[in-house]
Protein backbone atom coordinates (compact mmCIF):
# COMPACT_ATOMS: atom_id res chain seq x y z
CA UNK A 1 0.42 7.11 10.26
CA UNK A 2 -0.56 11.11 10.76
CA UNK A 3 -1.02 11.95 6.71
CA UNK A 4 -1.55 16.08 5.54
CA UNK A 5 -4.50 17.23 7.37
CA UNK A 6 -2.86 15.65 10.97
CA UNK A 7 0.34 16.84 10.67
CA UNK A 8 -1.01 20.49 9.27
CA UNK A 9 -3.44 20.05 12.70
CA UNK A 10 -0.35 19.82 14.27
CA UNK A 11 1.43 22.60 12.56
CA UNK A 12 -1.30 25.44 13.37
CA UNK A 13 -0.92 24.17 17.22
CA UNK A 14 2.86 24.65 17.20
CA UNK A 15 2.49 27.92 15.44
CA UNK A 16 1.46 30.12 18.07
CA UNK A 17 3.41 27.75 21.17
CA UNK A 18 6.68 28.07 19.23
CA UNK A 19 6.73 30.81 16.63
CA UNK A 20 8.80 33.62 18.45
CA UNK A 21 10.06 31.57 21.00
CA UNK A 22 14.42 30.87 21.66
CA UNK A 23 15.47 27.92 21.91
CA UNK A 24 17.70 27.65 25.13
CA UNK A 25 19.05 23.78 25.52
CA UNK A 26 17.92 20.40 23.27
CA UNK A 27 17.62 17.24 25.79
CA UNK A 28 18.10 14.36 23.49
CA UNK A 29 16.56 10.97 25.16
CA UNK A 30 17.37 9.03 22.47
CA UNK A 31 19.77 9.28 19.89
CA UNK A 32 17.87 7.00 17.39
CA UNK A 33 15.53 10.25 16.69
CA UNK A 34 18.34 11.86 15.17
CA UNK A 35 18.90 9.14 13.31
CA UNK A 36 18.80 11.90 9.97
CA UNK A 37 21.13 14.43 11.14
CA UNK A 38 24.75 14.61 10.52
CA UNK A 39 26.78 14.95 13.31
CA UNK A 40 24.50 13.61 15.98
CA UNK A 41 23.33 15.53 18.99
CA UNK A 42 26.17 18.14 19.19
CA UNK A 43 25.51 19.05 15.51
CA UNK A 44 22.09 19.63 16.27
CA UNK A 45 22.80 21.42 19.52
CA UNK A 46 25.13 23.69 17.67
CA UNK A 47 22.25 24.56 15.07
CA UNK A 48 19.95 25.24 17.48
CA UNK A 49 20.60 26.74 20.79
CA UNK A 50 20.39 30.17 20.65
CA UNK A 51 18.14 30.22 18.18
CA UNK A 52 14.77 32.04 17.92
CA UNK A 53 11.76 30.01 15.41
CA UNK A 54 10.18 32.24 13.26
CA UNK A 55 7.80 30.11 11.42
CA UNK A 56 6.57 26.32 10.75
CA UNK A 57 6.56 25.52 7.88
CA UNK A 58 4.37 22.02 6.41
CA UNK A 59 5.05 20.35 3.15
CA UNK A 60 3.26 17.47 2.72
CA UNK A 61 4.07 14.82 5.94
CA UNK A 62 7.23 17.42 6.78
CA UNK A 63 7.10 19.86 9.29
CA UNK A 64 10.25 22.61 9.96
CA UNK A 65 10.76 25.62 11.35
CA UNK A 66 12.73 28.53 9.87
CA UNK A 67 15.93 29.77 12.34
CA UNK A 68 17.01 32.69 13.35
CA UNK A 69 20.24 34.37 15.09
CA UNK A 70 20.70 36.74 17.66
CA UNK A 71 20.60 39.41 14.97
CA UNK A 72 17.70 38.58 13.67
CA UNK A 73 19.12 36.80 10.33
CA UNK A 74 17.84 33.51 9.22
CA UNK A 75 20.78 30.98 10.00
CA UNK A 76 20.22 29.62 6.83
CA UNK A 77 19.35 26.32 8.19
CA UNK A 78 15.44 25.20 9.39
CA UNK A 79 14.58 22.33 11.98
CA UNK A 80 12.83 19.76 10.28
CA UNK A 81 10.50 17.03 11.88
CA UNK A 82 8.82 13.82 10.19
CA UNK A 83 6.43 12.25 12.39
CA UNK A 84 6.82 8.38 10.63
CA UNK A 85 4.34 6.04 12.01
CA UNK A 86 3.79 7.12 15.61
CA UNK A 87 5.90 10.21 16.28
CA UNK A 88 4.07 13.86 18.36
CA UNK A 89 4.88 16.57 18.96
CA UNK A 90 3.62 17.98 22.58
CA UNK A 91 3.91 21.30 24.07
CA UNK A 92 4.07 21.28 27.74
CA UNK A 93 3.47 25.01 29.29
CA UNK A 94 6.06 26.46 31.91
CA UNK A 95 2.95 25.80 34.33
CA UNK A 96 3.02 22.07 33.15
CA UNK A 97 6.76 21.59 33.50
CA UNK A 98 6.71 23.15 37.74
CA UNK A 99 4.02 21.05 38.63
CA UNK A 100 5.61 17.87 40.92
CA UNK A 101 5.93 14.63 39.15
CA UNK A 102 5.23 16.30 35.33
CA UNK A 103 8.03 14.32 33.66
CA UNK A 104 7.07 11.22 35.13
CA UNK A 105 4.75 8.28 34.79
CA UNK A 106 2.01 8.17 38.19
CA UNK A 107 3.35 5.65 40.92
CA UNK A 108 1.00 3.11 42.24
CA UNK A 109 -0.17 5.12 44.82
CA UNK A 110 -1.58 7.82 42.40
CA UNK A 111 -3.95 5.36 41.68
CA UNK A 112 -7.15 3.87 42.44
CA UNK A 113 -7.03 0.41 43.23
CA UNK A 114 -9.13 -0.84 41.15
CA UNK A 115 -7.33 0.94 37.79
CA UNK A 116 -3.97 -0.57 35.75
CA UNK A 117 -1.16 1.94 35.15
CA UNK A 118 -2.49 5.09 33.53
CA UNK A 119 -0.79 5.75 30.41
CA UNK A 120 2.13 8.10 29.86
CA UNK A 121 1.91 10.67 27.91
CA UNK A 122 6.00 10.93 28.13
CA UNK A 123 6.63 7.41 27.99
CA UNK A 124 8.49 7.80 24.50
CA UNK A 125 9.62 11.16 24.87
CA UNK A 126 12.65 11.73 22.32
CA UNK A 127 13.51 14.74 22.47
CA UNK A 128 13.15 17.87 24.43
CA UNK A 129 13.48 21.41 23.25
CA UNK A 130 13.32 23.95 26.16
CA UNK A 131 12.17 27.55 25.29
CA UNK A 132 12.94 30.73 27.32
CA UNK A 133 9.15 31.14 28.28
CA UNK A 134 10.04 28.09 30.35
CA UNK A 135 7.89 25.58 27.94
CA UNK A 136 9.04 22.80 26.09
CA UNK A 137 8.93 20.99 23.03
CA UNK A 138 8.76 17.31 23.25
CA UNK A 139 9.13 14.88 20.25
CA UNK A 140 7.43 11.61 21.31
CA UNK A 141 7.64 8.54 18.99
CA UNK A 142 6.56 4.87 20.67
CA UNK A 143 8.06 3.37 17.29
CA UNK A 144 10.86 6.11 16.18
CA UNK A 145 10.11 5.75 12.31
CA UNK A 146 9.63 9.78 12.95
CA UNK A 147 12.97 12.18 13.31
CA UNK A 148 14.33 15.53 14.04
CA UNK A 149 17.36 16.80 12.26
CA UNK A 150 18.27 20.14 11.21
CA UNK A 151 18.89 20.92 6.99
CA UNK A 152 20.01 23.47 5.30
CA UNK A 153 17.56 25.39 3.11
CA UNK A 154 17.72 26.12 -0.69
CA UNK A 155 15.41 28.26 -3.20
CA UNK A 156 12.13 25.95 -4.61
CA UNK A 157 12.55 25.48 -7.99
CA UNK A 158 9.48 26.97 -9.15
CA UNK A 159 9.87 30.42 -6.95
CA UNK A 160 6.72 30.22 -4.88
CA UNK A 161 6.29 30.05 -1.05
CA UNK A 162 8.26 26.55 0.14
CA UNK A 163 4.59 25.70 1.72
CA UNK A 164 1.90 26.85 4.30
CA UNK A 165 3.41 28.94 7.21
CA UNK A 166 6.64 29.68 4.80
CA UNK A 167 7.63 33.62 4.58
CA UNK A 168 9.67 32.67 1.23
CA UNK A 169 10.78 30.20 -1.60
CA UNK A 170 13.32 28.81 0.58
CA UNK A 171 13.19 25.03 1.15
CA UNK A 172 15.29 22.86 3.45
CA UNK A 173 17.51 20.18 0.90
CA UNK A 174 15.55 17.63 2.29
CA UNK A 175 12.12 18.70 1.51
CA UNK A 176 13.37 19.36 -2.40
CA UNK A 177 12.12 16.26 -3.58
CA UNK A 178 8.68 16.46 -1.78
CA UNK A 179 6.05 17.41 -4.48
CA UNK A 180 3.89 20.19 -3.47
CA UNK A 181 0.81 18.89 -1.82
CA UNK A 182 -3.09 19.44 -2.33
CA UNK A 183 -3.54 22.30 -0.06
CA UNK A 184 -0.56 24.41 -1.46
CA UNK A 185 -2.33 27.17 -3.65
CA UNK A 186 0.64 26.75 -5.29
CA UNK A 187 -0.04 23.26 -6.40
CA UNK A 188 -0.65 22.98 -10.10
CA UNK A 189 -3.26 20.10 -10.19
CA UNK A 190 -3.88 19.99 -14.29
CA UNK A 191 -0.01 19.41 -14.27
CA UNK A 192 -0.28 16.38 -11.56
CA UNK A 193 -3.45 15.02 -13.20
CA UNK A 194 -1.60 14.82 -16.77
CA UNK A 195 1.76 13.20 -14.98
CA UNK A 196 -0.91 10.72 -13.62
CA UNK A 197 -2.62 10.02 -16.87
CA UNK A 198 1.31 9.41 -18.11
CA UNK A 199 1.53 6.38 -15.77
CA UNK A 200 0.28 2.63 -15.85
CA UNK A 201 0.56 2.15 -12.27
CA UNK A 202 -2.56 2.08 -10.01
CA UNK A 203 -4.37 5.50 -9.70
CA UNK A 204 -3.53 4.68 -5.91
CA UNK A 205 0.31 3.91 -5.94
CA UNK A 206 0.46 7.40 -7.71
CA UNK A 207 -1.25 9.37 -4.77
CA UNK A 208 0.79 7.78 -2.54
CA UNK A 209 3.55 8.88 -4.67
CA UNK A 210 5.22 11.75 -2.74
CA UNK A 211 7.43 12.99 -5.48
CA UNK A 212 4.25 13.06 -7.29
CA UNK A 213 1.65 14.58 -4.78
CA UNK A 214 2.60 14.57 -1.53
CA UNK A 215 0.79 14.58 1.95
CA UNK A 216 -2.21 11.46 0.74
CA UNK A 217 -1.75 7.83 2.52
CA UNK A 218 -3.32 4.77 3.17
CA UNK A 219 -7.13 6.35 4.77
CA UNK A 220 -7.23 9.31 2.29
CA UNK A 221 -6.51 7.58 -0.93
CA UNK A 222 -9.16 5.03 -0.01
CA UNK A 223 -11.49 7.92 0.79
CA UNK A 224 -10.90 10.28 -2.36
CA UNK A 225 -11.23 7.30 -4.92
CA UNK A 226 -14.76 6.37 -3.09
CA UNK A 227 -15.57 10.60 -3.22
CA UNK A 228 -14.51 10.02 -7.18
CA UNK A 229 -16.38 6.48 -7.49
CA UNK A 230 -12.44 5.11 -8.86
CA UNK A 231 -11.50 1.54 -7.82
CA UNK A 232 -8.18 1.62 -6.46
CA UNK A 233 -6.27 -0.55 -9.30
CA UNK A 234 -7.45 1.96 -12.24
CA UNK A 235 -4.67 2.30 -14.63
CA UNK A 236 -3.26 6.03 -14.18
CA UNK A 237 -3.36 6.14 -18.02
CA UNK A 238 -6.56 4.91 -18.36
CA UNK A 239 -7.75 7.97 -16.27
CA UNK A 240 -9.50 10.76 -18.63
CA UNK A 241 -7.95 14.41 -17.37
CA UNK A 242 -11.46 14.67 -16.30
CA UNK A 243 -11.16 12.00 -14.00
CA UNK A 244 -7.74 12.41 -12.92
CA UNK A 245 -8.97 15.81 -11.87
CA UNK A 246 -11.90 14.87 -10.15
CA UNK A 247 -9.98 12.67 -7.95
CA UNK A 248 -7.47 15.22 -7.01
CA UNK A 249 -10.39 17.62 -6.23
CA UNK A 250 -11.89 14.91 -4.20
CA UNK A 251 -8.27 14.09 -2.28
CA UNK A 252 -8.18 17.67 -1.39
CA UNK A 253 -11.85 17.82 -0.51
CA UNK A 254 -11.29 14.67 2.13
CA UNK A 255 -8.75 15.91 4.12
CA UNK A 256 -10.21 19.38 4.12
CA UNK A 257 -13.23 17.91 6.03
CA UNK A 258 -10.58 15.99 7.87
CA UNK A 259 -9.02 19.35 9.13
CA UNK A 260 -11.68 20.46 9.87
CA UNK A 261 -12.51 18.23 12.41
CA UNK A 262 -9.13 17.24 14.03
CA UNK A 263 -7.59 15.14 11.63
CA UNK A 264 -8.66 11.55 11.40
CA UNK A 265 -7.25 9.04 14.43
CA UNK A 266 -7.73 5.51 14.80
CA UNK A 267 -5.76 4.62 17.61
CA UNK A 268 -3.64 6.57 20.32
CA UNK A 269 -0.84 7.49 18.16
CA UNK A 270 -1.90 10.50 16.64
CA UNK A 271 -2.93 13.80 18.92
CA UNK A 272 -2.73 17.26 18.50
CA UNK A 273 0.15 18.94 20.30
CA UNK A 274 -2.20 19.39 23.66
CA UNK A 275 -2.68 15.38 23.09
CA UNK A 276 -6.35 15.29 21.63
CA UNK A 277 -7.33 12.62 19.09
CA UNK A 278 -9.58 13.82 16.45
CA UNK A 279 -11.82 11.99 14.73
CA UNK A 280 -12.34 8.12 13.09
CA UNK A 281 -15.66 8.68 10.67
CA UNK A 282 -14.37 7.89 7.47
CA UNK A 283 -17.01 6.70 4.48
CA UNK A 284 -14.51 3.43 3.44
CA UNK A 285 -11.54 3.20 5.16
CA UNK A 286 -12.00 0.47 7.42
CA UNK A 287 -15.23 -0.31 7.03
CA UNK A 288 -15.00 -3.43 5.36
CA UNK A 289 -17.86 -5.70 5.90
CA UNK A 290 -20.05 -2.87 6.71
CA UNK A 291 -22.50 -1.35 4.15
CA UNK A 292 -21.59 1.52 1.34
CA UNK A 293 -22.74 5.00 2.84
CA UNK A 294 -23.27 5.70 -0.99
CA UNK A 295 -25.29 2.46 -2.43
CA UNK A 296 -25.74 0.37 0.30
CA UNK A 297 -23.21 -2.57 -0.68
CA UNK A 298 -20.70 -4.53 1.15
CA UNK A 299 -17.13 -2.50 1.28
CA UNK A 300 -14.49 -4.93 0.46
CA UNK A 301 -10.63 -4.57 1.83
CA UNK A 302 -8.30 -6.21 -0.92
CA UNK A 303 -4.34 -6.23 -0.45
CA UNK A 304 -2.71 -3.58 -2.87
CA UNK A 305 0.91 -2.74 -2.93
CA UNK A 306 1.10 -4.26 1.06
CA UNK A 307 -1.35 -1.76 1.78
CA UNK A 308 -5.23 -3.03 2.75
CA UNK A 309 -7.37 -0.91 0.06
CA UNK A 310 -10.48 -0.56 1.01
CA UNK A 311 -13.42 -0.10 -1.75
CA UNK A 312 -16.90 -0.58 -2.92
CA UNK A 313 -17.57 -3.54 -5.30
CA UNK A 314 -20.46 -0.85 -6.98
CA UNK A 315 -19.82 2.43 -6.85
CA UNK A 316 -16.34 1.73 -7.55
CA UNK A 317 -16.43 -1.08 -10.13
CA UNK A 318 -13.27 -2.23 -12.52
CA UNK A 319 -13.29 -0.87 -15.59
């Protein structure tokens, strides 16, 4: 599942494909992408077309872009995008779109006898959104646990920017309850590590906790408790400040390195909006079995929360 640094990979692509750009028609493929907005297609058609994006906007896992009219005014409404388990979003170029056969998965012919069907990259396309530069937005989930819907936007609660890309302190209603996450200079990490110190659930249920911090899953938890030599079970209040800190330093550390090369992918599901993976080196996360880059012992993968945890039996001992 794309976690912060993947989906804010994503959001810089988009940024400079989209930001600017009207939105002239919405092709919905399949209605179970919508599966979040009120009023179906022609609600979301109504919200849209004629509309011009004028930022993206990333909280956390969420994605949306602010709206405006034909004045210039923001509509008051932004498109919002989750990408669940499997979702992308690809831009395909005006140049893309004209080219014969664009849409559509090669024939048998295309191919060299000796190959199986290439893949398609629009197998699962969604959802289309066409743009008057003659490019288009696709929304491309093989599992649809992702959506698209549009939401109307409210002030944050604490008065700073919504999140990275945002012009203001205006957040869609469905992003109120996401917590700020880890690369948000508006994030107030003493706060977090206290509310995590409050808690006797596992140090890793509460970084997965996005009402809590948002934007950490399965691989970075499982890589910032190994940066911050925490097992995985750790009480939350048995966590000095100290420590609660230093793991929050190290989440944000993880999937800074993660950004900066890609985001992390370990299968096909997650590209960048021209459909590059980016990378799989992680120091514990999956690498059960094979030795700690740290100490040299065996990294164990226990069951936690129906989540595989993955950890090292020394560096990271119960305490």
């Amino acid at each position: 599942m794309p976690e912060l640094p993947e989906v804010e990979v994503v959001r810089r692509g988009l940024a400079p494909r989209t930001v600017g750009r009207l939105i002239e028609s919405v092709e919905v493929l399949d209605p179970r992408i919508l599966r979040r907005q009120s009023g179906g297609a022609d609600r979301l058609r109504g919200a849209l077309v004629g509309t011009r994006m004028t930022a993206v906007v990333r909280r956390g896992k969420f994605l949306w872009w602010r709206l405006a009219d034909e004045t210039d005014q923001d509509t008051g409404e932004a498109l919002m995008a989750h990408l669940g388990m499997s979702g992308q979003l690809r831009v395909r170029d005006a140049e893309a779109l004209a080219a014969p056969g664009a849409s559509e998965a090669p024939g048998p012919s295309e191919l060299a006898p000796s190959e199986g069907p290439a893949p398609d990259p629009l197998r699962h396309r969604r959802l289309t959104l066409h743009l008057d530069d003659g490019s288009a937005l696709d929304m491309i989930d093989q599992r649809i646990f992702g959506g698209i819907w549009a939401s109307p936007l409210a002030p944050a609660a604490d008065g700073a920017l919504a999140g990275l890309g945002s012009p203001d302190a205006l957040l869609p209603d469905d992003a109120a309850r996401i917590a700020r996450d880890l690369l948000d200079p508006a994030a107030d990490l003493p706060a977090i590590a206290r509310t995590i110190r409050s808690r006797r659930a596992g140090v890793k249920s509460l970084l997965l906790a996005q009402d809590l911090v948002s934007g950490i899953g399965n691989i970075y938890a499982d890589e910032a408790l190994w940066e911050a030599r925490t097992r995985y079970d750790t009480p939350g209040a048995a966590l000095t400040q100290r420590r609660a800190l230093a793991i929050l330093r190290a989440a944000g550390a993880v999937m800074e390195r993660a950004l900066a090369v890609g985001g992390t992918s370990f299968d096909a599901l997650y590209v960048n909006v021209e459909g590059r993976s980016g990378s799989n080196h992680t120091d514990v996360y999956a690498r059960h079995g094979m030795p700690c880059n740290r100490c040299g012992a065996t990294i164990v993968r226990e069951k936690f929360m129906g989540r595989s945890s993955h950890f090292c039996p020394v560096c990271q001992r119960k305490r």
